[in-house]
C-alpha atoms as a PDB file:
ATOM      1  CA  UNK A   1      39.370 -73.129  25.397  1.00  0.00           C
ATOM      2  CA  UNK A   2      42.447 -74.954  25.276  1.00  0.00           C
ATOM      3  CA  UNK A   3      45.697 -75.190  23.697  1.00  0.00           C
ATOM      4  CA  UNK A   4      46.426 -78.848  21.824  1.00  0.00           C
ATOM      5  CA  UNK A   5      50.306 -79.708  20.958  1.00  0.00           C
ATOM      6  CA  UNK A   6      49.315 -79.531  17.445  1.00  0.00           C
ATOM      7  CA  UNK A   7      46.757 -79.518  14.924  1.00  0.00           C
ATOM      8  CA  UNK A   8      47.162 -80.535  11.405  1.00  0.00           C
ATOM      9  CA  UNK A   9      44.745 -78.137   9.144  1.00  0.00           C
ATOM     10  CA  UNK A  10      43.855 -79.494   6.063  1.00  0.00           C
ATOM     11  CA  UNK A  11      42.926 -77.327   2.528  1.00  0.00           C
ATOM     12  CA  UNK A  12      44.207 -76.178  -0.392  1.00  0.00           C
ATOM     13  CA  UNK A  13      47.441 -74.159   0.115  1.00  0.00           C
ATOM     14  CA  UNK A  14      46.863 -73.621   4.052  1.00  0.00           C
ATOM     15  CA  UNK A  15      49.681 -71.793   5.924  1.00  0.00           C
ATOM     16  CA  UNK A  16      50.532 -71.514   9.665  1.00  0.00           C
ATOM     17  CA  UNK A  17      47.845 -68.803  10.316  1.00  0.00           C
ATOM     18  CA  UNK A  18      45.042 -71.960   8.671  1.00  0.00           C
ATOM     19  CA  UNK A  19      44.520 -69.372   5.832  1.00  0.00           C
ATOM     20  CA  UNK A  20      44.084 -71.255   2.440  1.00  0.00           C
ATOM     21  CA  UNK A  21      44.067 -70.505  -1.197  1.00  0.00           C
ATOM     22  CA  UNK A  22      40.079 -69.682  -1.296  1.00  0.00           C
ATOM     23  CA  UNK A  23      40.509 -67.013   1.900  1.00  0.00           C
ATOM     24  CA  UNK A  24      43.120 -65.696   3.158  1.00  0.00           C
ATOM     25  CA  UNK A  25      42.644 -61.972   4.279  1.00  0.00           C
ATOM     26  CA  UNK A  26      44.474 -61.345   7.744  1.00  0.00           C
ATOM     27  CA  UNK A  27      41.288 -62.067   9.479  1.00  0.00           C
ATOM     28  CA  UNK A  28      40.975 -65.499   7.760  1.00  0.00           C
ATOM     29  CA  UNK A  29      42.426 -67.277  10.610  1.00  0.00           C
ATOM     30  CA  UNK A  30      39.942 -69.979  11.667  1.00  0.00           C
ATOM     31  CA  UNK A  31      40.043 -73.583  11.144  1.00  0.00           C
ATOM     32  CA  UNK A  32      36.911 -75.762  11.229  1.00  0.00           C
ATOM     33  CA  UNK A  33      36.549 -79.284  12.635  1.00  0.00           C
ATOM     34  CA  UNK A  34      33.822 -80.869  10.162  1.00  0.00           C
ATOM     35  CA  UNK A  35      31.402 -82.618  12.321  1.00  0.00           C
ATOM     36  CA  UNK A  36      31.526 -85.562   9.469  1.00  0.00           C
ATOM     37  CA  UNK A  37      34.783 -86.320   9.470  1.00  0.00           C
ATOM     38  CA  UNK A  38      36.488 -85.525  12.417  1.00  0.00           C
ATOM     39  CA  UNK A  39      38.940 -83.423  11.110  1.00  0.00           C
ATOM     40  CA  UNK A  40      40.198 -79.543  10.441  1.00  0.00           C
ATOM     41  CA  UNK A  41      39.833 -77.909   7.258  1.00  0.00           C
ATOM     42  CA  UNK A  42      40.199 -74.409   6.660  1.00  0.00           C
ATOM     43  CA  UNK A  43      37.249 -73.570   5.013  1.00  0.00           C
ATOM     44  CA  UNK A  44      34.161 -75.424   3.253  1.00  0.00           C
ATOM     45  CA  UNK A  45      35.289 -74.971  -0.220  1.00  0.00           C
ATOM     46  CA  UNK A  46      38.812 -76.948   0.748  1.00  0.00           C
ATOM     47  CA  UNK A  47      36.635 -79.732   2.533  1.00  0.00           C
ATOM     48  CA  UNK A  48      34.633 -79.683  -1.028  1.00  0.00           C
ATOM     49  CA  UNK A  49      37.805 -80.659  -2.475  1.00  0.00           C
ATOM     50  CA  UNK A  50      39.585 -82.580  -0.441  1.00  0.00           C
ATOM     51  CA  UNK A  51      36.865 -84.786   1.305  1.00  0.00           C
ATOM     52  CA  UNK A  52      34.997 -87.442  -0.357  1.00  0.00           C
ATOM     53  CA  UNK A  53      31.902 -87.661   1.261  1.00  0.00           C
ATOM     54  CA  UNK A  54      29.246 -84.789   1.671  1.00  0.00           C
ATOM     55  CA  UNK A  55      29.534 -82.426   4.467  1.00  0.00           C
ATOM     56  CA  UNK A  56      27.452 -82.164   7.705  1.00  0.00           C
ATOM     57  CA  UNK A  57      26.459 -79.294  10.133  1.00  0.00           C
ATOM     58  CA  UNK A  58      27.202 -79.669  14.079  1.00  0.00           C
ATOM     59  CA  UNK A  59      23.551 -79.675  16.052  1.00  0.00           C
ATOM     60  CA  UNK A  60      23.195 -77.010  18.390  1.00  0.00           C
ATOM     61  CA  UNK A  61      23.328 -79.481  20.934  1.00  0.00           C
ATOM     62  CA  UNK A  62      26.884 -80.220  20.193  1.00  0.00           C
ATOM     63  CA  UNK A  63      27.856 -76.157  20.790  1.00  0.00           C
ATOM     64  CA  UNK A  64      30.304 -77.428  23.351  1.00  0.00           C
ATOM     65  CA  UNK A  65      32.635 -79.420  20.735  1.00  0.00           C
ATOM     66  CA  UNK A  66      35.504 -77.669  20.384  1.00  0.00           C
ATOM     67  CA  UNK A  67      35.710 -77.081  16.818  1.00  0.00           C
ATOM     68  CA  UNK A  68      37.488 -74.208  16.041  1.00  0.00           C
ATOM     69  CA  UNK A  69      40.904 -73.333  16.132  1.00  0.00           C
ATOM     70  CA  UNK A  70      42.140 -69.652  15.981  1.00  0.00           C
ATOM     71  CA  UNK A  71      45.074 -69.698  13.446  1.00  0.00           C
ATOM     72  CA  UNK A  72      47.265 -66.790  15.172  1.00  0.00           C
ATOM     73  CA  UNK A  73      47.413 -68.695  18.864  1.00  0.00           C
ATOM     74  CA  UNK A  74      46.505 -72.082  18.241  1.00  0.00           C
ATOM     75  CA  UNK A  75      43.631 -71.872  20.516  1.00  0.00           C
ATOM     76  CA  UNK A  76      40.461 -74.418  19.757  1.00  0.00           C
ATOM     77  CA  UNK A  77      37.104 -72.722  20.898  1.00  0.00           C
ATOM     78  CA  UNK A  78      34.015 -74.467  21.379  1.00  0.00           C
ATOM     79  CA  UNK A  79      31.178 -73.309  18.819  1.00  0.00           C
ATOM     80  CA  UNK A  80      29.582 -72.012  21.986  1.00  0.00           C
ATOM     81  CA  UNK A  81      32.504 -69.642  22.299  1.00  0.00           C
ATOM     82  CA  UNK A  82      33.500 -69.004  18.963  1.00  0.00           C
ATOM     83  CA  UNK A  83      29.563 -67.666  17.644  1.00  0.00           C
ATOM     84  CA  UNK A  84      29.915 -65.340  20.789  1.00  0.00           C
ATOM     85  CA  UNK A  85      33.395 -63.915  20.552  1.00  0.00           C
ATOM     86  CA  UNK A  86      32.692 -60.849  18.419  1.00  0.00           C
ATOM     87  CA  UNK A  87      34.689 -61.813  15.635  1.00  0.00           C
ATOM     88  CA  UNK A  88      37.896 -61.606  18.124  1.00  0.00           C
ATOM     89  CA  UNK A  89      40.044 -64.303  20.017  1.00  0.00           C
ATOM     90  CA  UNK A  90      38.835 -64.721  23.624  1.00  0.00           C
ATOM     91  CA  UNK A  91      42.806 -65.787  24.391  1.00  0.00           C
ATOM     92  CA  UNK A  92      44.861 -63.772  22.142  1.00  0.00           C
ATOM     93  CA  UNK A  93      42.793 -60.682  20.718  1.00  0.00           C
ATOM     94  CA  UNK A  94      43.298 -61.565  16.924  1.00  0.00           C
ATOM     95  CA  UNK A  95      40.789 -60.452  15.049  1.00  0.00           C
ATOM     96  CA  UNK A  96      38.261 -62.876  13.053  1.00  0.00           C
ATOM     97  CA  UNK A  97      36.627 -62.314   9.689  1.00  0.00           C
ATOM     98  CA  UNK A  98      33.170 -60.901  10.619  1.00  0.00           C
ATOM     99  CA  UNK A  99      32.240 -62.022   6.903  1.00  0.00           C
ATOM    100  CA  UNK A 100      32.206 -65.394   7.975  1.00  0.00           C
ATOM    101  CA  UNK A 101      28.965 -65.174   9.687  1.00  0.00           C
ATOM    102  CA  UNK A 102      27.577 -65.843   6.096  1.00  0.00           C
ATOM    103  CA  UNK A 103      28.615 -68.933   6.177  1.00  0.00           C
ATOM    104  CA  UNK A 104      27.550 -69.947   9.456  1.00  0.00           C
ATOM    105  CA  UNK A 105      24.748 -72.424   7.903  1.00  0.00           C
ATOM    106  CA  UNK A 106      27.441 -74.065   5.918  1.00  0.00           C
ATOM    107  CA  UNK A 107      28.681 -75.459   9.629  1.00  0.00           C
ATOM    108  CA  UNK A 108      26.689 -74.675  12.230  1.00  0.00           C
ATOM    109  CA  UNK A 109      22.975 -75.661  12.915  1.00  0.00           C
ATOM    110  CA  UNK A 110      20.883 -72.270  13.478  1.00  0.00           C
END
């Protein structure tokens, strides 16, 4: 875990907390580095439309990446950390969208 100066989150209507115009429940608080690009979107449908290219999944052997930033604290998490936090910030508590898990295959190798 670690705490960058500042990461830009990109998406359709995203606020501070990364939530966007497709999901934005109080536990919708999770931005996603896309393993194609390089760069933070807050969700797949906002990479769909914003991105040009097609997106890709990160490889289980690439778990350590930190690719996730929590929205409330500005923490990133490795995908290591983030599939095994119980839907809840290891640094700050907030609590995750446990429907998200659905869309694991949409990032994440399984």
């Amino acid at each position: 875990m670690s705490q960058p100066a500042s990461i830009t989150v990109h998406g359709t209507g995203v606020n501070e907390r990364t939530q966007c115009a497709h999901w934005h429940s109080e536990r919708d608080i999770i931005g996603i580095k896309f393993k194609c690009c390089d760069t933070f979107y807050a969700c797949f449908d906002c990479h769909q439309e914003a991105a040009n290219h097609a997106p890709a999944v990160w490889p289980k052997s690439e778990y350590v990446t930190e690719a996730i930033l929590c929205g409330n604290c500005k923490t990133t998490l490795s995908i290591s950390s983030y599939l095994s936090c119980h839907n809840t910030c290891p640094r700050c508590q907030a609590a995750f969208n446990p429907g998200c898990a659905t869309h694991y295959p949409l990032y994440f190798e399984r």
